[in-house]
Structure formats: structure tokens, C-alpha cells
PDB file of N, CA and C in Angstrom:
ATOM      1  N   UNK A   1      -3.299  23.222  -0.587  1.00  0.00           N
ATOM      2  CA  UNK A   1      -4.607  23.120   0.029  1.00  0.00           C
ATOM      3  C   UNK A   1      -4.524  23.265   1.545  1.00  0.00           C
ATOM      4  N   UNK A   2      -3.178  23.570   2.244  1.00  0.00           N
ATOM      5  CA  UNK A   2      -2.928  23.258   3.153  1.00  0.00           C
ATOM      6  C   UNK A   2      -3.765  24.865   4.292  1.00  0.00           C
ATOM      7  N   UNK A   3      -3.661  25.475   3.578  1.00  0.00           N
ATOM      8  CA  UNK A   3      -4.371  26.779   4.074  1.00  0.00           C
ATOM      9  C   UNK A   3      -5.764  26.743   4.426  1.00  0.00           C
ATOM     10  N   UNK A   4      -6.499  25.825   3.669  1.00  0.00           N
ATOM     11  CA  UNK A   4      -7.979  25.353   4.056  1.00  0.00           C
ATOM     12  C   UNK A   4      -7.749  24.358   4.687  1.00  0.00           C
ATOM     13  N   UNK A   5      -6.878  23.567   5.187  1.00  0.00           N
ATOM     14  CA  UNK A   5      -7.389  22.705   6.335  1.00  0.00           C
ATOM     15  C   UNK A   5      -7.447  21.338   5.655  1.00  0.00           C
ATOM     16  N   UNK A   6      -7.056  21.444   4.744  1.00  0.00           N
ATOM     17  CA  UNK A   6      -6.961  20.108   3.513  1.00  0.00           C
ATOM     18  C   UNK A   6      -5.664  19.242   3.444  1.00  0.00           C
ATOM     19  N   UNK A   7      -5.317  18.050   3.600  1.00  0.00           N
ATOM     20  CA  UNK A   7      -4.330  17.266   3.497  1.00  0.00           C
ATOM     21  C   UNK A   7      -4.524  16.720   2.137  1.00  0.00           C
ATOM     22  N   UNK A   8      -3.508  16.379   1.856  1.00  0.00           N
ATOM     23  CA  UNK A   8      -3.172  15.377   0.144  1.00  0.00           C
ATOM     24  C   UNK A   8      -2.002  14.894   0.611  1.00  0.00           C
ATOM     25  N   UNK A   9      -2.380  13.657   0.321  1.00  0.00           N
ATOM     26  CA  UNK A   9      -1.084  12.164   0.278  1.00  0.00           C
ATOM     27  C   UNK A   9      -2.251  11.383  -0.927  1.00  0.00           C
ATOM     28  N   UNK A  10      -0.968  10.400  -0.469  1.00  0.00           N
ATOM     29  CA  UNK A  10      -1.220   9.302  -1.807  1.00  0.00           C
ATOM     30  C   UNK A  10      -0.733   8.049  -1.072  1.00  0.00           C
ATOM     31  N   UNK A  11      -1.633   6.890  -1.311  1.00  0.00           N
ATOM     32  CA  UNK A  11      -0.894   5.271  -1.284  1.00  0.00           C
ATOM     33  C   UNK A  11      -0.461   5.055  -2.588  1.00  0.00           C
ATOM     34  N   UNK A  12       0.764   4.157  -2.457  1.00  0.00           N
ATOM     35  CA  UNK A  12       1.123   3.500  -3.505  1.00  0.00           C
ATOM     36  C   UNK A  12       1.337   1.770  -3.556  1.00  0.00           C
ATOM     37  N   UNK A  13       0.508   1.442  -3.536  1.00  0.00           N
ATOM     38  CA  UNK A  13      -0.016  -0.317  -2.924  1.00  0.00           C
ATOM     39  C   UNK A  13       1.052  -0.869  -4.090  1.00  0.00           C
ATOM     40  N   UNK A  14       1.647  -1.671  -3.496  1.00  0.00           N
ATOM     41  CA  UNK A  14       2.424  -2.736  -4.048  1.00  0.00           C
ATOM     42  C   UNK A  14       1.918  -3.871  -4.758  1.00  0.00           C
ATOM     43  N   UNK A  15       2.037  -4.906  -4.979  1.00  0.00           N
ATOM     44  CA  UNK A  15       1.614  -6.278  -5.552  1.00  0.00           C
ATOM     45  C   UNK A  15       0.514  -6.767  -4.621  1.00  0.00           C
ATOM     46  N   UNK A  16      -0.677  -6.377  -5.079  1.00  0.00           N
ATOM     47  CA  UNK A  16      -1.796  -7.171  -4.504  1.00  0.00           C
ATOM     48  C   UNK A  16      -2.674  -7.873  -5.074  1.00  0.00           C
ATOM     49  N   UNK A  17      -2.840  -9.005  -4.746  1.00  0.00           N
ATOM     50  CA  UNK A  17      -4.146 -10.243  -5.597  1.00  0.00           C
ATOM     51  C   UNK A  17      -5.228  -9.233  -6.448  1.00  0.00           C
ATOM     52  N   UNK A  18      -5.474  -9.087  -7.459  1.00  0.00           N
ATOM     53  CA  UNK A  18      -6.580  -8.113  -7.958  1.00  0.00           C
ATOM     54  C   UNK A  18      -7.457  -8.891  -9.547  1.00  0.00           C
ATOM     55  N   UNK A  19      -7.759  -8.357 -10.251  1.00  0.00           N
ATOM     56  CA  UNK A  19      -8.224  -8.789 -11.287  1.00  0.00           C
ATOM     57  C   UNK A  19      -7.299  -8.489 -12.384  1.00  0.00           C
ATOM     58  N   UNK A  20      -6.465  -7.344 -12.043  1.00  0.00           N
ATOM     59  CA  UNK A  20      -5.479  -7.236 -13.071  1.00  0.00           C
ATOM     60  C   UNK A  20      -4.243  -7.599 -12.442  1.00  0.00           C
ATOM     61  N   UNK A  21      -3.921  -8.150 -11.796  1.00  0.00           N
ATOM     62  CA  UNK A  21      -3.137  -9.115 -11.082  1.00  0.00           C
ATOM     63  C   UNK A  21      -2.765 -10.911 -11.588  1.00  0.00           C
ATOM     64  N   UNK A  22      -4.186 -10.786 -12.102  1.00  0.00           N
ATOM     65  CA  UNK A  22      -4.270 -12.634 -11.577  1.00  0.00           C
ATOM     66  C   UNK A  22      -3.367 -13.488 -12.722  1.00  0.00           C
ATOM     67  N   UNK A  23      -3.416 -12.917 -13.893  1.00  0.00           N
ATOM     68  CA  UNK A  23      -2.111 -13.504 -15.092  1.00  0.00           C
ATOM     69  C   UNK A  23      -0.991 -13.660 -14.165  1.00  0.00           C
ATOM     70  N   UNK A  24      -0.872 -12.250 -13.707  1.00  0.00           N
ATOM     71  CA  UNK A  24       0.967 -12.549 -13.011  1.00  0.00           C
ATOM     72  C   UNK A  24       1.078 -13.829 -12.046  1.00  0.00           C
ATOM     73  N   UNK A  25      -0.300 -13.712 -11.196  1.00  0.00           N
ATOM     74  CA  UNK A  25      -0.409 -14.916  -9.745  1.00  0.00           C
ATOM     75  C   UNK A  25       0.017 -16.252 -10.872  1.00  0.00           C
ATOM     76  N   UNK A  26      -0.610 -16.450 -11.635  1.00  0.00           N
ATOM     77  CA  UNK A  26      -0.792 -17.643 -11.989  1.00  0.00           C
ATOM     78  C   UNK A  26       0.581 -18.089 -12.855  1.00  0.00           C
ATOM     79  N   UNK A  27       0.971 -17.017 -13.703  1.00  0.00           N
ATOM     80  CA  UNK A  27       2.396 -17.068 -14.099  1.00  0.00           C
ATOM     81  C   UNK A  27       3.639 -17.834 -13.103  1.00  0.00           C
ATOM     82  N   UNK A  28       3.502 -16.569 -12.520  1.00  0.00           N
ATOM     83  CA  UNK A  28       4.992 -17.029 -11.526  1.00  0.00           C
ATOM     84  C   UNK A  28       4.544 -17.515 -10.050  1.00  0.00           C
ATOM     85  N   UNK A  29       3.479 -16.746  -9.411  1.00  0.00           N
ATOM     86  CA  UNK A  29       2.830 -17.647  -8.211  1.00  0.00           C
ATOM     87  C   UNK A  29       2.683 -16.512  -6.824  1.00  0.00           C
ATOM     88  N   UNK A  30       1.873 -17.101  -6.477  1.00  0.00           N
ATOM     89  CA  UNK A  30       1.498 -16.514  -5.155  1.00  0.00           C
ATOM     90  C   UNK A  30       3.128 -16.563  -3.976  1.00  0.00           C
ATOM     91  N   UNK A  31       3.369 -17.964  -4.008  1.00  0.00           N
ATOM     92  CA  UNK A  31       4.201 -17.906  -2.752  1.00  0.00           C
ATOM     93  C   UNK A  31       5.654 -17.069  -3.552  1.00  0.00           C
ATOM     94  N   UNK A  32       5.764 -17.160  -5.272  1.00  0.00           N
ATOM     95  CA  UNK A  32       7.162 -16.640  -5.676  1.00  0.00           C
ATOM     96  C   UNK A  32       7.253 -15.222  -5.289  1.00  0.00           C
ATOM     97  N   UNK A  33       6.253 -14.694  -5.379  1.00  0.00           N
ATOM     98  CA  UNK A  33       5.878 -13.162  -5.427  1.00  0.00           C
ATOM     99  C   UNK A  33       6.364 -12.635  -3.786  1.00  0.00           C
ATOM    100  N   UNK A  34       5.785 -13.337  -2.751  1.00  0.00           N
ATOM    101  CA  UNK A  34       5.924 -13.311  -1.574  1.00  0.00           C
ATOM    102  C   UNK A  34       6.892 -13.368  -1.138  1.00  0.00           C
ATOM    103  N   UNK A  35       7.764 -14.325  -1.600  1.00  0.00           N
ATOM    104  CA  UNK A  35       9.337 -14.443  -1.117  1.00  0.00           C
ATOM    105  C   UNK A  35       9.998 -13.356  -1.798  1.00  0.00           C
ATOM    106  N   UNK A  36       9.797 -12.646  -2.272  1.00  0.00           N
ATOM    107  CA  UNK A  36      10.886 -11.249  -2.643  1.00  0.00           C
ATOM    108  C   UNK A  36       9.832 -10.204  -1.710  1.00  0.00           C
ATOM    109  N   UNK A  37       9.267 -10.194  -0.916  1.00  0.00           N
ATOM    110  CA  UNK A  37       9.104  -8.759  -0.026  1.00  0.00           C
ATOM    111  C   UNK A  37       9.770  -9.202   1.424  1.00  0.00           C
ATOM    112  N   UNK A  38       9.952  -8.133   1.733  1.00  0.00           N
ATOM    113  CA  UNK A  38      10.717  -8.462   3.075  1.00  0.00           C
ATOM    114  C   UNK A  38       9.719  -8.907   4.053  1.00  0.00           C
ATOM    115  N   UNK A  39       8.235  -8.709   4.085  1.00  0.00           N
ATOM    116  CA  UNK A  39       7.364  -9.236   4.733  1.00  0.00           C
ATOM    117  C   UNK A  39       6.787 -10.696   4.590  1.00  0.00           C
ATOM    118  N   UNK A  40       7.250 -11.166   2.987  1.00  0.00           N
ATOM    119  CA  UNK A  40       7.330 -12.741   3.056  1.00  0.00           C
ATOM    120  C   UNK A  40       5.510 -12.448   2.477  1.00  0.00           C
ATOM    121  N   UNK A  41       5.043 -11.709   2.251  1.00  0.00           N
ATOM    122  CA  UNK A  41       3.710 -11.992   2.237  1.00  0.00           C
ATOM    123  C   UNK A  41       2.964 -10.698   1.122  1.00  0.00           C
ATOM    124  N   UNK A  42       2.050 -11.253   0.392  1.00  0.00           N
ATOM    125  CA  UNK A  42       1.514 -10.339  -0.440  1.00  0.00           C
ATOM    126  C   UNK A  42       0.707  -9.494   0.370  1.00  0.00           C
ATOM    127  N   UNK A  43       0.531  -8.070  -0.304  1.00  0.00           N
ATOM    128  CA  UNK A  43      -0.921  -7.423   0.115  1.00  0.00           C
ATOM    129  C   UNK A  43      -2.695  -7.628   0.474  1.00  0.00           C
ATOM    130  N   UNK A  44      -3.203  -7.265   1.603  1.00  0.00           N
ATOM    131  CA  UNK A  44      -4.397  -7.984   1.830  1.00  0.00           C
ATOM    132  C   UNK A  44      -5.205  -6.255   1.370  1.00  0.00           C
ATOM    133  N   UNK A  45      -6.775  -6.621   2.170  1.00  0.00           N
ATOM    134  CA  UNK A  45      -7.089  -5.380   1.744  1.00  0.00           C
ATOM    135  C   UNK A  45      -7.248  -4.547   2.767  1.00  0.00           C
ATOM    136  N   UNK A  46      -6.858  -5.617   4.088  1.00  0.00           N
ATOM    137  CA  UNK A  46      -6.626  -4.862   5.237  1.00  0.00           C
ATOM    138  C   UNK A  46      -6.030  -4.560   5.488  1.00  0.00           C
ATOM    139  N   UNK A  47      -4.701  -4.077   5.029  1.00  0.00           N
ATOM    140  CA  UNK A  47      -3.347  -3.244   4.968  1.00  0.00           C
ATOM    141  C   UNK A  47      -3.567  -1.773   3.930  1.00  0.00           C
ATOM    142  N   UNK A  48      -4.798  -1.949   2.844  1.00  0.00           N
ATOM    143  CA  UNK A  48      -5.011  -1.047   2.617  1.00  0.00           C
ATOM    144  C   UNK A  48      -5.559  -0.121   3.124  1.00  0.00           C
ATOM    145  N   UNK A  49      -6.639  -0.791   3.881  1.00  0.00           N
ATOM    146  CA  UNK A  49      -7.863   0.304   4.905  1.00  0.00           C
ATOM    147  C   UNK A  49      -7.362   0.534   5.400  1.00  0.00           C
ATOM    148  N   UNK A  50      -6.107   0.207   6.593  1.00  0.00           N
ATOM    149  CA  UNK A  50      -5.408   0.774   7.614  1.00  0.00           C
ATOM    150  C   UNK A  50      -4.318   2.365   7.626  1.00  0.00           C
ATOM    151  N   UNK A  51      -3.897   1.894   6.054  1.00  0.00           N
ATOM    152  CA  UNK A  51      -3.361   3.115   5.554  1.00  0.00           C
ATOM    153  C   UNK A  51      -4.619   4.717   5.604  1.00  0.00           C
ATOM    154  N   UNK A  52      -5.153   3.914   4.590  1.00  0.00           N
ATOM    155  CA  UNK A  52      -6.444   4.814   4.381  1.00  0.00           C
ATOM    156  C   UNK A  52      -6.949   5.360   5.628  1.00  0.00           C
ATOM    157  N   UNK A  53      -6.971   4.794   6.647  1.00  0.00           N
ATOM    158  CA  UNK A  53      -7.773   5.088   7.841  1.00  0.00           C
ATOM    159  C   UNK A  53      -6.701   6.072   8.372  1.00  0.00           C
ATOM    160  N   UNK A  54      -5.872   5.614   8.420  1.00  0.00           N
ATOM    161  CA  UNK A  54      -4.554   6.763   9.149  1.00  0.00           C
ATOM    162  C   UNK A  54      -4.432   8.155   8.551  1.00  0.00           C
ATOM    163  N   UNK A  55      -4.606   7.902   7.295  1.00  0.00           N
ATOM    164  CA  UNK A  55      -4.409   9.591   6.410  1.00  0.00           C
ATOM    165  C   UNK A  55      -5.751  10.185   6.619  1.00  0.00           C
ATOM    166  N   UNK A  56      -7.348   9.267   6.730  1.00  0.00           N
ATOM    167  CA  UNK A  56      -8.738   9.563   6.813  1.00  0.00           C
ATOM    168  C   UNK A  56      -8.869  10.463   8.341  1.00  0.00           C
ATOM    169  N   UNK A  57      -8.372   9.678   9.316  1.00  0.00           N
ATOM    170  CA  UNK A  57      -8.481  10.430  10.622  1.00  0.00           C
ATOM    171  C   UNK A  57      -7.673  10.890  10.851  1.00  0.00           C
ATOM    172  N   UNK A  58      -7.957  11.581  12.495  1.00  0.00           N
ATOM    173  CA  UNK A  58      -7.399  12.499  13.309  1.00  0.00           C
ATOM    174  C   UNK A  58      -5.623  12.339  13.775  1.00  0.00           C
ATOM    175  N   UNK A  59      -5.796  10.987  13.781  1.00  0.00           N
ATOM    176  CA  UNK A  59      -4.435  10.659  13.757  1.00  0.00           C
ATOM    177  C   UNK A  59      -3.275  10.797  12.778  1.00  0.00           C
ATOM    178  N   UNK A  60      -4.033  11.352  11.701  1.00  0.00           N
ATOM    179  CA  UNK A  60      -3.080  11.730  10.150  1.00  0.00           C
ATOM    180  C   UNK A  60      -3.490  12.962  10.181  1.00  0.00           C
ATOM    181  N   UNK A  61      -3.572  13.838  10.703  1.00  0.00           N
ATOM    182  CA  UNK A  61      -4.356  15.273  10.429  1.00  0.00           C
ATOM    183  C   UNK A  61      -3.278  16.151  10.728  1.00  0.00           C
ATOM    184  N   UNK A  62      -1.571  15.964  10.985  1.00  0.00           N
ATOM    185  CA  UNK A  62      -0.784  16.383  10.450  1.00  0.00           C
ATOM    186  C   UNK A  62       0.189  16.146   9.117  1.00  0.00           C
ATOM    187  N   UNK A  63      -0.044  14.804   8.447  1.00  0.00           N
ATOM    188  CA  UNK A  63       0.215  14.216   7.658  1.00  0.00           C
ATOM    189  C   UNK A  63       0.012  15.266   6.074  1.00  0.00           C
ATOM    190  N   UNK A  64       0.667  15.321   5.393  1.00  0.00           N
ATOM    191  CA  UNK A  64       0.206  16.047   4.222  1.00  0.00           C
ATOM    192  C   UNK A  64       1.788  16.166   2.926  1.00  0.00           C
ATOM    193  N   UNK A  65       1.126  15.928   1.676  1.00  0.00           N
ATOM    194  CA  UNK A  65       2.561  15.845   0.733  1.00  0.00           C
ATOM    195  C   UNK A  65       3.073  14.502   0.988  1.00  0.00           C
ATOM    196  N   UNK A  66       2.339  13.441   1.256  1.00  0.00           N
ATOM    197  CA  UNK A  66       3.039  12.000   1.223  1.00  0.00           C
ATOM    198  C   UNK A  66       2.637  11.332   0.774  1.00  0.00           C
ATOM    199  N   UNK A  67       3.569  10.395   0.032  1.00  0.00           N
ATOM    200  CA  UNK A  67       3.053   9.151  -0.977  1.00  0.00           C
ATOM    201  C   UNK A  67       3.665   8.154   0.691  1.00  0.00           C
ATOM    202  N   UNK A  68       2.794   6.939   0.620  1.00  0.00           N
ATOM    203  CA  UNK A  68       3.018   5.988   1.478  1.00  0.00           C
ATOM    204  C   UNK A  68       3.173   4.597   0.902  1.00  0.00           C
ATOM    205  N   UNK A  69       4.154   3.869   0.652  1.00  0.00           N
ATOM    206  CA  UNK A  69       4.156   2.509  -0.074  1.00  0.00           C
ATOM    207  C   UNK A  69       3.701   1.767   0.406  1.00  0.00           C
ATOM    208  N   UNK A  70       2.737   0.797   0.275  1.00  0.00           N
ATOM    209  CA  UNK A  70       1.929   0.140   1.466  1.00  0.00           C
ATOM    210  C   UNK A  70       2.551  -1.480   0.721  1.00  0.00           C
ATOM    211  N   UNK A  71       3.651  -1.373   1.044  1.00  0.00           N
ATOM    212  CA  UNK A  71       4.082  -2.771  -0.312  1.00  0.00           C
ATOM    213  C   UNK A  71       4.880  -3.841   0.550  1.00  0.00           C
ATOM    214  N   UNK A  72       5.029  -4.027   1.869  1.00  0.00           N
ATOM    215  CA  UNK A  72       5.497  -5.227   2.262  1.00  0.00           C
ATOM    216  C   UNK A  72       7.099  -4.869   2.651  1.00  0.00           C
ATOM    217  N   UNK A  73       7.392  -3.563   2.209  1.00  0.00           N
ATOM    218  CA  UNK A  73       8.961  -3.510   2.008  1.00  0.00           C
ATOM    219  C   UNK A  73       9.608  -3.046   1.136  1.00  0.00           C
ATOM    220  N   UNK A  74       9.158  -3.971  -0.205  1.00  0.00           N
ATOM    221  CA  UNK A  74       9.743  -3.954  -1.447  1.00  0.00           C
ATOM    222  C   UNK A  74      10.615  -2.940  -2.016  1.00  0.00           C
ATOM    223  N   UNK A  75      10.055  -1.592  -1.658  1.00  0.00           N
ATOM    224  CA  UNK A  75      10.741  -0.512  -1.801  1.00  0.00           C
ATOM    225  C   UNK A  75      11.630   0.498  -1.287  1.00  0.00           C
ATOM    226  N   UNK A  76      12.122  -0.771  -0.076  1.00  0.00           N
ATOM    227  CA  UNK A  76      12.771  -0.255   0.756  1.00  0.00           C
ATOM    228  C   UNK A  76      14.528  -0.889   0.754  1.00  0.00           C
ATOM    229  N   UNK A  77      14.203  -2.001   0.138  1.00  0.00           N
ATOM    230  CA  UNK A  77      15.426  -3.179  -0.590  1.00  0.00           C
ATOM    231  C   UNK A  77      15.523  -2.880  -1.807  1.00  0.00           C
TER     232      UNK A  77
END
């Protein structure tokens, strides 16, 4: 798509509080979950918009062919 002026990426959001989430929260836990990312901390939804916003604007408008893990780390350990 890159010939029209079109970018394609992808997020790939890690463990975030959700509705299909909440068995696991309650299973093993909010803070257990947290202590295995290197950020110590689950996903908000303002780590999502920020992604989003970066690939959305001008500032990502060389960006293109990328998946971005928006996961705390996790996939980097």
C-alpha cells in the first residue's frame, strides 16, 4: 500500500485488565501478573492511545510493516 501513501503496522497489546481478562486477574492477580513484566506494571489504556497516536500521526508517517508490542517488556525477556 506503500505506493498510495498508506502505512500498515499492527499493535500487539500485552496483558491488559479487559473483560476477557478478568478470570485470569482474579485467578492469579493483578500484582502476580505485574511482577513478571519488566515494567512491574500491567497495561493501561493510555499506553494504548499513545501507540495508536504515533502510527495515527505525522510523527509515524515513516513507520510502515510493524507489529509494535505495547506489553511492558514481556517480550523482550
Amino acid at each position: 500500500m506503500g505506493p498510495y501513501g498508506i502505512t500498515v503496522n499492527a499493535l500487539a497489546p500485552g496483558f491488559f485488565p479487559s473483560k476477557m481478562t478478568q478470570g485470569v486477574l482474579r485467578e492469579v492477580g493483578a500484582e502476580t501478573l505485574a511482577r513478571r513484566a519488566p515494567l512491574q506494571r500491567l497495561g493501561d489504556e493510555q499506553d494504548l492511545k499513545g501507540a495508536v497516536a504515533l502510527f495515527a500521526s505525522d510523527a509515524g508517517k515513516h513507520i510502515s510493516g510493524q507489529i509494535l508490542a505495547v506489553d511492558g517488556g514481556v517480550t523482550a525477556v
